[in-house]
ModelCIF file with pLDDT and N, C-alpha, C, O atoms, coordinates in Angstrom:
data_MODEL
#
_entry.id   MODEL 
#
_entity.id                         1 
_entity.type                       polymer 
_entity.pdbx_number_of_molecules   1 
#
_entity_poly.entity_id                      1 
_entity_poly.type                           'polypeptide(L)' 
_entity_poly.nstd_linkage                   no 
_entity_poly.nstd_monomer                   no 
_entity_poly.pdbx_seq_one_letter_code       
;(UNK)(UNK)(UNK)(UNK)(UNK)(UNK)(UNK)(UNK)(UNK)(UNK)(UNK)(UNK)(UNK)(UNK)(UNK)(UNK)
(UNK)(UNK)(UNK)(UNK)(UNK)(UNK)(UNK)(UNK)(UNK)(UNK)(UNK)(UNK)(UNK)(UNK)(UNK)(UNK)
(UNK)(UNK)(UNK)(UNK)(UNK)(UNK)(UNK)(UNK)(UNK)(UNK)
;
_entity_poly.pdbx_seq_one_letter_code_can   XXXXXXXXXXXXXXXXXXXXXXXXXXXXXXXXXXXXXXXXXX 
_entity_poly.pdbx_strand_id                 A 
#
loop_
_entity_poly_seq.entity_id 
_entity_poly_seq.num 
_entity_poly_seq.mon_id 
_entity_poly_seq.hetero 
1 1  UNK n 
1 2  UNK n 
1 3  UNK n 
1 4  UNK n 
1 5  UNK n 
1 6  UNK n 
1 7  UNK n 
1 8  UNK n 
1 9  UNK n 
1 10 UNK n 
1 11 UNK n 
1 12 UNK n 
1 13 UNK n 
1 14 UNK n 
1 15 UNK n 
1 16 UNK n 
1 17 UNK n 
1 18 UNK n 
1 19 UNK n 
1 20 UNK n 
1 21 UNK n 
1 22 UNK n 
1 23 UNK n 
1 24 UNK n 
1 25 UNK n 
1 26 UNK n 
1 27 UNK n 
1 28 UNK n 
1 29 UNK n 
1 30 UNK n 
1 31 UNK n 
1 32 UNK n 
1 33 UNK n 
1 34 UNK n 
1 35 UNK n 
1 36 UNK n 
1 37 UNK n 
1 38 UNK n 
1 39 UNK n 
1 40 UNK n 
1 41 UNK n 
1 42 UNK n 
#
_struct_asym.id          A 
_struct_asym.entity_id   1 
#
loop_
_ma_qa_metric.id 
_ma_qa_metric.mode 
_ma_qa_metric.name 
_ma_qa_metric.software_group_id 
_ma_qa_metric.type 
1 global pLDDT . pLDDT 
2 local  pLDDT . pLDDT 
#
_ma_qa_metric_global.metric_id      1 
_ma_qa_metric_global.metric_value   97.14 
_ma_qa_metric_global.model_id       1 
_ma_qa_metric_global.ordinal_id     1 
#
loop_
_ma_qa_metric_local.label_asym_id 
_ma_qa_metric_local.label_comp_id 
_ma_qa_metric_local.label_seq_id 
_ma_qa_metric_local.metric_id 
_ma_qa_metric_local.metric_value 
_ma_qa_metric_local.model_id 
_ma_qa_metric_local.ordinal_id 
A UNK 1  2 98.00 1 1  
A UNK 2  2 98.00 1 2  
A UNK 3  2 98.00 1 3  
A UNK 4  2 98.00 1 4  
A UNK 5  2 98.00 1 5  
A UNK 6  2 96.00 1 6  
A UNK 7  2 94.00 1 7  
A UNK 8  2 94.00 1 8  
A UNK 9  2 95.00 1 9  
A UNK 10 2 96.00 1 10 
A UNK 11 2 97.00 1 11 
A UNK 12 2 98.00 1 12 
A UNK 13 2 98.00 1 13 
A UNK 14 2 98.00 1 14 
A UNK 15 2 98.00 1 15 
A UNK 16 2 98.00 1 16 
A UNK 17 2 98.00 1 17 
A UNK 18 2 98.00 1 18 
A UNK 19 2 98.00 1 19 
A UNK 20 2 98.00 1 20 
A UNK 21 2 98.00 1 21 
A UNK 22 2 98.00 1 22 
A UNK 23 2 98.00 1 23 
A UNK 24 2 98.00 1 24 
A UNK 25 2 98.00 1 25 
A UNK 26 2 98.00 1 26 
A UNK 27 2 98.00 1 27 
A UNK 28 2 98.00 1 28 
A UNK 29 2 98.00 1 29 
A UNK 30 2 98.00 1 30 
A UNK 31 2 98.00 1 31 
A UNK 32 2 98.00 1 32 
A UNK 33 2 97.00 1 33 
A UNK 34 2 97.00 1 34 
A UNK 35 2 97.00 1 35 
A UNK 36 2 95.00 1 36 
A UNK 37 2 96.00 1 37 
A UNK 38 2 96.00 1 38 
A UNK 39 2 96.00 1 39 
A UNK 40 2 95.00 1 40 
A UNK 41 2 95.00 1 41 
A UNK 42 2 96.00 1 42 
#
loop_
_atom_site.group_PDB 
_atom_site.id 
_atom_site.type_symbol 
_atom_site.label_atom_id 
_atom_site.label_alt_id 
_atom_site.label_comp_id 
_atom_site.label_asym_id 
_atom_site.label_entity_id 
_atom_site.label_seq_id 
_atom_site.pdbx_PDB_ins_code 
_atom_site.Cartn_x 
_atom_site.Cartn_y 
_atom_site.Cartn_z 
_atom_site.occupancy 
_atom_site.B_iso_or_equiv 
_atom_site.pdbx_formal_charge 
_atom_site.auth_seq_id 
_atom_site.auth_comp_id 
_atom_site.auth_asym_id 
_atom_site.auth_atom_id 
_atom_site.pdbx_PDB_model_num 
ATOM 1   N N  . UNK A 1 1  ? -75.176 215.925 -47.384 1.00 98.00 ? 1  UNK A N  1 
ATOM 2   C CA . UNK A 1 1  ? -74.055 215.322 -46.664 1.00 98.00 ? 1  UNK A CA 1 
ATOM 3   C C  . UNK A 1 1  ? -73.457 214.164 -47.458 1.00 98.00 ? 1  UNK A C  1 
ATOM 4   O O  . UNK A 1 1  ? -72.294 213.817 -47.252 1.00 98.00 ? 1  UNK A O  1 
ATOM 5   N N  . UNK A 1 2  ? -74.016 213.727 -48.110 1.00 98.00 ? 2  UNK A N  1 
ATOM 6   C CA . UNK A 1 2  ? -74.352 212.495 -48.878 1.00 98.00 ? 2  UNK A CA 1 
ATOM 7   C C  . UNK A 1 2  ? -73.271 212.904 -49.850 1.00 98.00 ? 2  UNK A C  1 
ATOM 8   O O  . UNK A 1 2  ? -72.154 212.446 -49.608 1.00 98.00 ? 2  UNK A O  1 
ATOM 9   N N  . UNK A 1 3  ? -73.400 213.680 -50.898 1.00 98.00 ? 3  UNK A N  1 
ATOM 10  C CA . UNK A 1 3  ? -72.460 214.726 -51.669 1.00 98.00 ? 3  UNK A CA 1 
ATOM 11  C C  . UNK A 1 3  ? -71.230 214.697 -51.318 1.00 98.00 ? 3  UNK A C  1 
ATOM 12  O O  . UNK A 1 3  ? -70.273 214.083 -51.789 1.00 98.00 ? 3  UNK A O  1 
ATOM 13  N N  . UNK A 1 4  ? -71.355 215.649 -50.161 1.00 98.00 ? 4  UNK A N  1 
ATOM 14  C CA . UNK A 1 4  ? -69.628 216.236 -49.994 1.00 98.00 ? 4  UNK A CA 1 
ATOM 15  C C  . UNK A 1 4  ? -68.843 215.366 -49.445 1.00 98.00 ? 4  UNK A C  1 
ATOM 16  O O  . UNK A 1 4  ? -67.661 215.535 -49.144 1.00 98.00 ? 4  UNK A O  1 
ATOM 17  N N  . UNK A 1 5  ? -69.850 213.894 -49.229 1.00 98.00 ? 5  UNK A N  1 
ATOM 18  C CA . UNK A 1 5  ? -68.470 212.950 -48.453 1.00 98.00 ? 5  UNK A CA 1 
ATOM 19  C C  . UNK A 1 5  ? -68.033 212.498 -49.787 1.00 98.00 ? 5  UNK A C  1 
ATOM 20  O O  . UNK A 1 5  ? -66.870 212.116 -49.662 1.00 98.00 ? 5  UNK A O  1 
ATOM 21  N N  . UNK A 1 6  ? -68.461 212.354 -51.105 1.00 96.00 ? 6  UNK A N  1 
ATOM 22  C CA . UNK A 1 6  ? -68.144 212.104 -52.195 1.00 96.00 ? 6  UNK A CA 1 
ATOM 23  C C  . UNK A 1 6  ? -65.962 211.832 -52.528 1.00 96.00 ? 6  UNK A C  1 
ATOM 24  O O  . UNK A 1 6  ? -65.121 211.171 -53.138 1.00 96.00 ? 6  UNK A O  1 
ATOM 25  N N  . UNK A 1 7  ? -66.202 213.095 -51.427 1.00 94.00 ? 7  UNK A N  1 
ATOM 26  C CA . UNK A 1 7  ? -64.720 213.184 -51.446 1.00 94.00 ? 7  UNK A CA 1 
ATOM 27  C C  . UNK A 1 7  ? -63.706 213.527 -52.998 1.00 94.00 ? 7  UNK A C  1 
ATOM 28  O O  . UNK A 1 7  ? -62.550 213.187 -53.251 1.00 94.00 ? 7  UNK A O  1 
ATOM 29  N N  . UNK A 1 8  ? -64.661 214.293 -53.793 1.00 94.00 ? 8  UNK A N  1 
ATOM 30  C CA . UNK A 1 8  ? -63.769 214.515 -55.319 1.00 94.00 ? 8  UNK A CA 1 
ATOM 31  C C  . UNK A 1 8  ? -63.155 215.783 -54.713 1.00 94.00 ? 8  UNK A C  1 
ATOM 32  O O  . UNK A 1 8  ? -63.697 216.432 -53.818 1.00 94.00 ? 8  UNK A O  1 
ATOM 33  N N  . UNK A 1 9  ? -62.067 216.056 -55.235 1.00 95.00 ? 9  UNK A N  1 
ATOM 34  C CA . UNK A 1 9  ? -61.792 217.928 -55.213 1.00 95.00 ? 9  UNK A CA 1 
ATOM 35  C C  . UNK A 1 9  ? -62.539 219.037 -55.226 1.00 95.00 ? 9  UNK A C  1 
ATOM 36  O O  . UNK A 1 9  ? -62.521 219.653 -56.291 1.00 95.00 ? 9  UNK A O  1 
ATOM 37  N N  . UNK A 1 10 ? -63.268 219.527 -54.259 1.00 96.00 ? 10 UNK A N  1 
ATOM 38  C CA . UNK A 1 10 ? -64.176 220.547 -53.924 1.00 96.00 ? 10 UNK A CA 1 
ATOM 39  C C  . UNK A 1 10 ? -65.849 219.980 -54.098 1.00 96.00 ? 10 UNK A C  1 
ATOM 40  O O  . UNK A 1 10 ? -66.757 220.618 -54.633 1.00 96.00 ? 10 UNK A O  1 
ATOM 41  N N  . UNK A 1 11 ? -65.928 218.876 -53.604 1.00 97.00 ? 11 UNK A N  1 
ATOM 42  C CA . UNK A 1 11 ? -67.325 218.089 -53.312 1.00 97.00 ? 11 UNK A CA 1 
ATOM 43  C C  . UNK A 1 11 ? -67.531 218.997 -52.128 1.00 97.00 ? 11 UNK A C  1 
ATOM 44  O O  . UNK A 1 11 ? -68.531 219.644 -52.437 1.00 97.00 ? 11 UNK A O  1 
ATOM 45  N N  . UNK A 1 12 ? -67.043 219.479 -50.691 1.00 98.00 ? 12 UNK A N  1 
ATOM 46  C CA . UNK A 1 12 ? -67.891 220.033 -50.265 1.00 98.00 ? 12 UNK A CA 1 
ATOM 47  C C  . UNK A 1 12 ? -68.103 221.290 -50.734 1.00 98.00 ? 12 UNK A C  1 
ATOM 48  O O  . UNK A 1 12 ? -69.320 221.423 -50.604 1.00 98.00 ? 12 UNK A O  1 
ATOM 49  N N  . UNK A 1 13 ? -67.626 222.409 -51.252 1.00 98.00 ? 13 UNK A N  1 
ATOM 50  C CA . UNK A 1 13 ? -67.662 223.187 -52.069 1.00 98.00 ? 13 UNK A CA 1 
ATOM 51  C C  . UNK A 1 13 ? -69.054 223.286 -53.279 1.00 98.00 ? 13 UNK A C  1 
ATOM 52  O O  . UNK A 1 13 ? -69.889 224.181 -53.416 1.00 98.00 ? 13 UNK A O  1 
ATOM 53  N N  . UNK A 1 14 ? -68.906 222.189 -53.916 1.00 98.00 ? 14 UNK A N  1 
ATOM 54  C CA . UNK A 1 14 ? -69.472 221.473 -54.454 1.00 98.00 ? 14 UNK A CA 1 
ATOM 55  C C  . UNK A 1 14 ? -71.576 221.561 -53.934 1.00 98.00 ? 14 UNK A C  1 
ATOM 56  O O  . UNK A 1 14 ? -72.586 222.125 -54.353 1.00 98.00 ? 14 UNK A O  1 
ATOM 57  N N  . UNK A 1 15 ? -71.171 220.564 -52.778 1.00 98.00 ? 15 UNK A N  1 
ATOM 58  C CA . UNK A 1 15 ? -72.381 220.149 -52.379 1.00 98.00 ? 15 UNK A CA 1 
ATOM 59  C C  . UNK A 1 15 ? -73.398 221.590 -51.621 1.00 98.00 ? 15 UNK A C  1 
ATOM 60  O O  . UNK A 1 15 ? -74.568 221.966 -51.552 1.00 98.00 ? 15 UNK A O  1 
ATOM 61  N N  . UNK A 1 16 ? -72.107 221.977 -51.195 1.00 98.00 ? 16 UNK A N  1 
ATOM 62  C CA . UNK A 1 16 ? -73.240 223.305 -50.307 1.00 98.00 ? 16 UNK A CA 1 
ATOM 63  C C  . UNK A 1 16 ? -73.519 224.292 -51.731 1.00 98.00 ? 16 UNK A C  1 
ATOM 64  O O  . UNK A 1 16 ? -74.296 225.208 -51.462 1.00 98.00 ? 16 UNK A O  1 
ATOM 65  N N  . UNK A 1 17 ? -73.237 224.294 -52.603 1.00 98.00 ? 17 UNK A N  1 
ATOM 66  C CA . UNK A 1 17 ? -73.826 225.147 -53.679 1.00 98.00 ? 17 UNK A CA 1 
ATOM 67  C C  . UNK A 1 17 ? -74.866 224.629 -54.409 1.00 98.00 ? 17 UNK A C  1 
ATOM 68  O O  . UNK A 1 17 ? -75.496 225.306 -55.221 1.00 98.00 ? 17 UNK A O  1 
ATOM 69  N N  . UNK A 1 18 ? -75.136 223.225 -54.125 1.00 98.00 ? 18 UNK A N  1 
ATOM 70  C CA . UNK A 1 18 ? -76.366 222.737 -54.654 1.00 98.00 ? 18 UNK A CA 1 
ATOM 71  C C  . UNK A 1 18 ? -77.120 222.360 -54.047 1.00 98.00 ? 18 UNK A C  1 
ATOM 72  O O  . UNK A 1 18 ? -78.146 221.927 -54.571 1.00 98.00 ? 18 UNK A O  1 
ATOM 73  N N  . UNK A 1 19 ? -76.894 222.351 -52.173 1.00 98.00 ? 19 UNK A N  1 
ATOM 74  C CA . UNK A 1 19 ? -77.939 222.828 -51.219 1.00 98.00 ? 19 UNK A CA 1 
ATOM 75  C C  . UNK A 1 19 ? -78.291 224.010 -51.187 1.00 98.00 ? 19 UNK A C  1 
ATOM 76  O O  . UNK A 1 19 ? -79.241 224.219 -50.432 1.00 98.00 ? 19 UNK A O  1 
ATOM 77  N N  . UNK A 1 20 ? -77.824 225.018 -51.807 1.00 98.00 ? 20 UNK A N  1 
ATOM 78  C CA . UNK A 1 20 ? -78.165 226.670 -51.453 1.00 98.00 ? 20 UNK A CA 1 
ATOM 79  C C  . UNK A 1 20 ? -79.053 226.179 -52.900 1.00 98.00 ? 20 UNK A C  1 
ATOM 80  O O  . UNK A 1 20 ? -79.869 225.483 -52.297 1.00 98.00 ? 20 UNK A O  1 
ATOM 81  N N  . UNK A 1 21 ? -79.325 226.093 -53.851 1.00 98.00 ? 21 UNK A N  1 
ATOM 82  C CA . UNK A 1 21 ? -79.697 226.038 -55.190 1.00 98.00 ? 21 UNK A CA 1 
ATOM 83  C C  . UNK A 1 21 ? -80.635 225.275 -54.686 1.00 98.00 ? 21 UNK A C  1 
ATOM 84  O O  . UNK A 1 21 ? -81.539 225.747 -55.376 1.00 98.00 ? 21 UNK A O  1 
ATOM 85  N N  . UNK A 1 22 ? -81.361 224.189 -53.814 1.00 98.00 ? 22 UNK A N  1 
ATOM 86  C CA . UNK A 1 22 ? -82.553 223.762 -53.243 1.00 98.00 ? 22 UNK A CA 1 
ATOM 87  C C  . UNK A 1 22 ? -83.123 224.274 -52.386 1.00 98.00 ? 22 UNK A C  1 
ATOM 88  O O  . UNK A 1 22 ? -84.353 224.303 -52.430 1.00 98.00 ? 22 UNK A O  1 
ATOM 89  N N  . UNK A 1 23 ? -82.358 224.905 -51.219 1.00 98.00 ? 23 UNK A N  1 
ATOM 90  C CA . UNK A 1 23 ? -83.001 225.209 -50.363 1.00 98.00 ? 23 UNK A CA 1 
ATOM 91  C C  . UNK A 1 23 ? -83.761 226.506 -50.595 1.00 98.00 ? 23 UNK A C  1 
ATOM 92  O O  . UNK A 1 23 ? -84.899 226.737 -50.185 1.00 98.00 ? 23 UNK A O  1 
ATOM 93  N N  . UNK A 1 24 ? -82.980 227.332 -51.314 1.00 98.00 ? 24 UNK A N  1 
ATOM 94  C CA . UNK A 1 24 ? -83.205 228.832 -51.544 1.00 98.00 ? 24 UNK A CA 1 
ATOM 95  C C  . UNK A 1 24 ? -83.536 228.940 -53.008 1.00 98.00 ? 24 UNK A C  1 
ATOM 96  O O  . UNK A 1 24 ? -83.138 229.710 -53.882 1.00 98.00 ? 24 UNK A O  1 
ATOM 97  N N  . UNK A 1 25 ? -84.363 227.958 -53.010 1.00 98.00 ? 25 UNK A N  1 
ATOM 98  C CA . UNK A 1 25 ? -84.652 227.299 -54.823 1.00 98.00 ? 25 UNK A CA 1 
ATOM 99  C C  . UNK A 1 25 ? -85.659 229.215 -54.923 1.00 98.00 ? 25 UNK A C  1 
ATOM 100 O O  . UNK A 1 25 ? -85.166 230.276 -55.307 1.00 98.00 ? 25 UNK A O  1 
ATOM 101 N N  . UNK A 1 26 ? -86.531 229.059 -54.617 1.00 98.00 ? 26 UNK A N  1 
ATOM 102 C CA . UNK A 1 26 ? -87.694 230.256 -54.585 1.00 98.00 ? 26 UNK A CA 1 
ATOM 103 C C  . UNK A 1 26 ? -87.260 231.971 -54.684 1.00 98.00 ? 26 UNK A C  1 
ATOM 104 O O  . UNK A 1 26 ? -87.810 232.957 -55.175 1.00 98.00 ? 26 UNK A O  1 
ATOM 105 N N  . UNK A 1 27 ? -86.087 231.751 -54.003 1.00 98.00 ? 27 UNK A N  1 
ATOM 106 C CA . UNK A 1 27 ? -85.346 232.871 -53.993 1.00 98.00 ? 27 UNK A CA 1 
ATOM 107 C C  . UNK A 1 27 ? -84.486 233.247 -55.134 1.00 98.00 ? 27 UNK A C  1 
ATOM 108 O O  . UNK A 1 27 ? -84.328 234.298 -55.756 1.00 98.00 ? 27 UNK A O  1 
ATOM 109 N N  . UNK A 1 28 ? -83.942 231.980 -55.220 1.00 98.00 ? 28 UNK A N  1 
ATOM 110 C CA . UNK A 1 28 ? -82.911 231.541 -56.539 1.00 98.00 ? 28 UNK A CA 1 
ATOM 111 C C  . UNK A 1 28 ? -83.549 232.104 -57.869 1.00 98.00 ? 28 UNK A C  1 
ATOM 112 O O  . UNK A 1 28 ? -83.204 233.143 -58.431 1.00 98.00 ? 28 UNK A O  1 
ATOM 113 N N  . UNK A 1 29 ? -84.591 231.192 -58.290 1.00 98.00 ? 29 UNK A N  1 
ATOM 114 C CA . UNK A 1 29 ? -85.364 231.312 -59.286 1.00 98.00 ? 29 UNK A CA 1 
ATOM 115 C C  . UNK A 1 29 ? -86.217 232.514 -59.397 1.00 98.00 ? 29 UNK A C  1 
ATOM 116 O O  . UNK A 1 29 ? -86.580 232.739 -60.552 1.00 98.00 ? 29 UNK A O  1 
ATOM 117 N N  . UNK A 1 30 ? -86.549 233.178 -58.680 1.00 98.00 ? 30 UNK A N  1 
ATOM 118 C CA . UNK A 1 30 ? -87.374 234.345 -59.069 1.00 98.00 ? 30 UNK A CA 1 
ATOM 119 C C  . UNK A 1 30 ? -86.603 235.801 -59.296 1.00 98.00 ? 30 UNK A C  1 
ATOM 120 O O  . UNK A 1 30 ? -87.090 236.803 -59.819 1.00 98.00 ? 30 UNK A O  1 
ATOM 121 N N  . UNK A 1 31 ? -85.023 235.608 -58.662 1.00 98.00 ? 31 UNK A N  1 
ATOM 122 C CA . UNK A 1 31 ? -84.320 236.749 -58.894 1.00 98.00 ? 31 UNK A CA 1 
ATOM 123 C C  . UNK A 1 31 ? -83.420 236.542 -60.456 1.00 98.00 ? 31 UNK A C  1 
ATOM 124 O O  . UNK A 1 31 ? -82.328 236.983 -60.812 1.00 98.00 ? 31 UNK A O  1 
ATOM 125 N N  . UNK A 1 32 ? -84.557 235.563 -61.240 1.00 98.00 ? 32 UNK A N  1 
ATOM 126 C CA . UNK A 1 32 ? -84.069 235.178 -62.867 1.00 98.00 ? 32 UNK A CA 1 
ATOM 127 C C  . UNK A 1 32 ? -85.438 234.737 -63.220 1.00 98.00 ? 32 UNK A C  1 
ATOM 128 O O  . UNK A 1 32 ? -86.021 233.688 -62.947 1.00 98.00 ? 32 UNK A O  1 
ATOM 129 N N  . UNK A 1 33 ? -85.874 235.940 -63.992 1.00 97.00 ? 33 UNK A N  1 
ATOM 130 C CA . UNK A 1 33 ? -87.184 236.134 -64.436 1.00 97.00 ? 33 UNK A CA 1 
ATOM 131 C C  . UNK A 1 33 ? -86.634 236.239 -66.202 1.00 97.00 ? 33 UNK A C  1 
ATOM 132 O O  . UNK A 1 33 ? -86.057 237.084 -66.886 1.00 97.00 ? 33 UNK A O  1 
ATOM 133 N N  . UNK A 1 34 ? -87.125 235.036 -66.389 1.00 97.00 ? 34 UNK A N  1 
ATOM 134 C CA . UNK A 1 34 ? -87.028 234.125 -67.819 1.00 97.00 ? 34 UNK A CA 1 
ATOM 135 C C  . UNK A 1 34 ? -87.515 235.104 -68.691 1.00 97.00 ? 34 UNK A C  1 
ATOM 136 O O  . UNK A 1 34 ? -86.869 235.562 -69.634 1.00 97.00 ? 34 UNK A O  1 
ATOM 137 N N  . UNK A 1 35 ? -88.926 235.505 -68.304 1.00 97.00 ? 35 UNK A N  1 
ATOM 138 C CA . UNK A 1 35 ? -88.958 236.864 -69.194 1.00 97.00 ? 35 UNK A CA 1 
ATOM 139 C C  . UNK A 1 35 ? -87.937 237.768 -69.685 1.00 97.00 ? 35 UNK A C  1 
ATOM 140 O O  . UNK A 1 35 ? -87.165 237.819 -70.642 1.00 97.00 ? 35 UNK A O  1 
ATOM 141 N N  . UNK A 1 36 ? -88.254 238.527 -68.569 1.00 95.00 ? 36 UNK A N  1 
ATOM 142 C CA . UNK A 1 36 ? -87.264 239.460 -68.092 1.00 95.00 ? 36 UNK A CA 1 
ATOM 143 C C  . UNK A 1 36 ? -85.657 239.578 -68.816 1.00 95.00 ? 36 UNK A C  1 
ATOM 144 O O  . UNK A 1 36 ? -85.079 240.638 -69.059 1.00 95.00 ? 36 UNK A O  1 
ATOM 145 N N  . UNK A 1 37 ? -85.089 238.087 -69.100 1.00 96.00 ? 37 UNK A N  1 
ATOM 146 C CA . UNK A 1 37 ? -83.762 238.208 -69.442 1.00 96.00 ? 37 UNK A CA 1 
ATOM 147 C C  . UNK A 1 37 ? -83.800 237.967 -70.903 1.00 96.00 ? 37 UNK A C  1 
ATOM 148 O O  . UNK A 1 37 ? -82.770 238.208 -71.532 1.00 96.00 ? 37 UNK A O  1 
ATOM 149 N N  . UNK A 1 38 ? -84.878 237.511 -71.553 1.00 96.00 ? 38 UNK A N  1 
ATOM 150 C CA . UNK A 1 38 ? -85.016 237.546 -73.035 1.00 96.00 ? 38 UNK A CA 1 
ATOM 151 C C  . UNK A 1 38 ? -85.166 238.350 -73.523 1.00 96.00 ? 38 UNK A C  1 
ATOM 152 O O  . UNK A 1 38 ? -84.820 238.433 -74.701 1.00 96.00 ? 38 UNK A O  1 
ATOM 153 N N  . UNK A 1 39 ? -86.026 239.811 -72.581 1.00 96.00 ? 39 UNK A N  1 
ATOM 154 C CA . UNK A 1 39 ? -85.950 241.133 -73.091 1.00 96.00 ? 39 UNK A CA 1 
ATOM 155 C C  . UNK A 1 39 ? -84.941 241.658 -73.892 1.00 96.00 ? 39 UNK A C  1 
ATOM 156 O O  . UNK A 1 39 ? -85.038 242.352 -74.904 1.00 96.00 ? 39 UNK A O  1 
ATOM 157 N N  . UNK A 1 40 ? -83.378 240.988 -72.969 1.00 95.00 ? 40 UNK A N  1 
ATOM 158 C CA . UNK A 1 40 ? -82.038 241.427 -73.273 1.00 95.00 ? 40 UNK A CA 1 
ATOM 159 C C  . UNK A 1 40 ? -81.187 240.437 -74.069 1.00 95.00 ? 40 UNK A C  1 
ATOM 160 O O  . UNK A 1 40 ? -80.064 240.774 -74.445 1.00 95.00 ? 40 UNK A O  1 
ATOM 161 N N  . UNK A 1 41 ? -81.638 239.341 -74.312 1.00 95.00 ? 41 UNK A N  1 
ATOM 162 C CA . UNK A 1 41 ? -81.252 238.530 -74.998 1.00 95.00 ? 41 UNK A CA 1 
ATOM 163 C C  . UNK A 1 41 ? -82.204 237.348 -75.294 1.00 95.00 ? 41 UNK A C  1 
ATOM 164 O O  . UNK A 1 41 ? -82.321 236.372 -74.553 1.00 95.00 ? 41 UNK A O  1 
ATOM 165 N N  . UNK A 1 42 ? -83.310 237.661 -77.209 1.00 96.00 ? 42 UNK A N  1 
ATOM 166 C CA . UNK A 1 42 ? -84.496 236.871 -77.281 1.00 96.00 ? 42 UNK A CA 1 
ATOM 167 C C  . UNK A 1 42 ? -83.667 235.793 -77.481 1.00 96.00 ? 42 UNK A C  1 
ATOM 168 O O  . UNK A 1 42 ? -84.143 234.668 -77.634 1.00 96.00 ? 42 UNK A O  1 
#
């Protein structure tokens, strides 16, 4: 909340994409398997 009162041009925009990127950190991060993508690019 703290964020998007920031009030820049697309702070709330902004802020809820880096609450989804914490909240859904586990989800986020495991559907990007570090391995996995070096396979395709070492």
């Amino acid at each position: 909340d703290e964020f998007r009162a920031l009030g820049f041009p697309g702070a709330d925009e902004a802020g809820n994409m880096f609450q989804y990127y914490a909240d859904c950190e586990q989800r986020f991060t495991s559907a990007r398997d570090l391995d996995a993508v070096r396979e395709l690019n070492p």
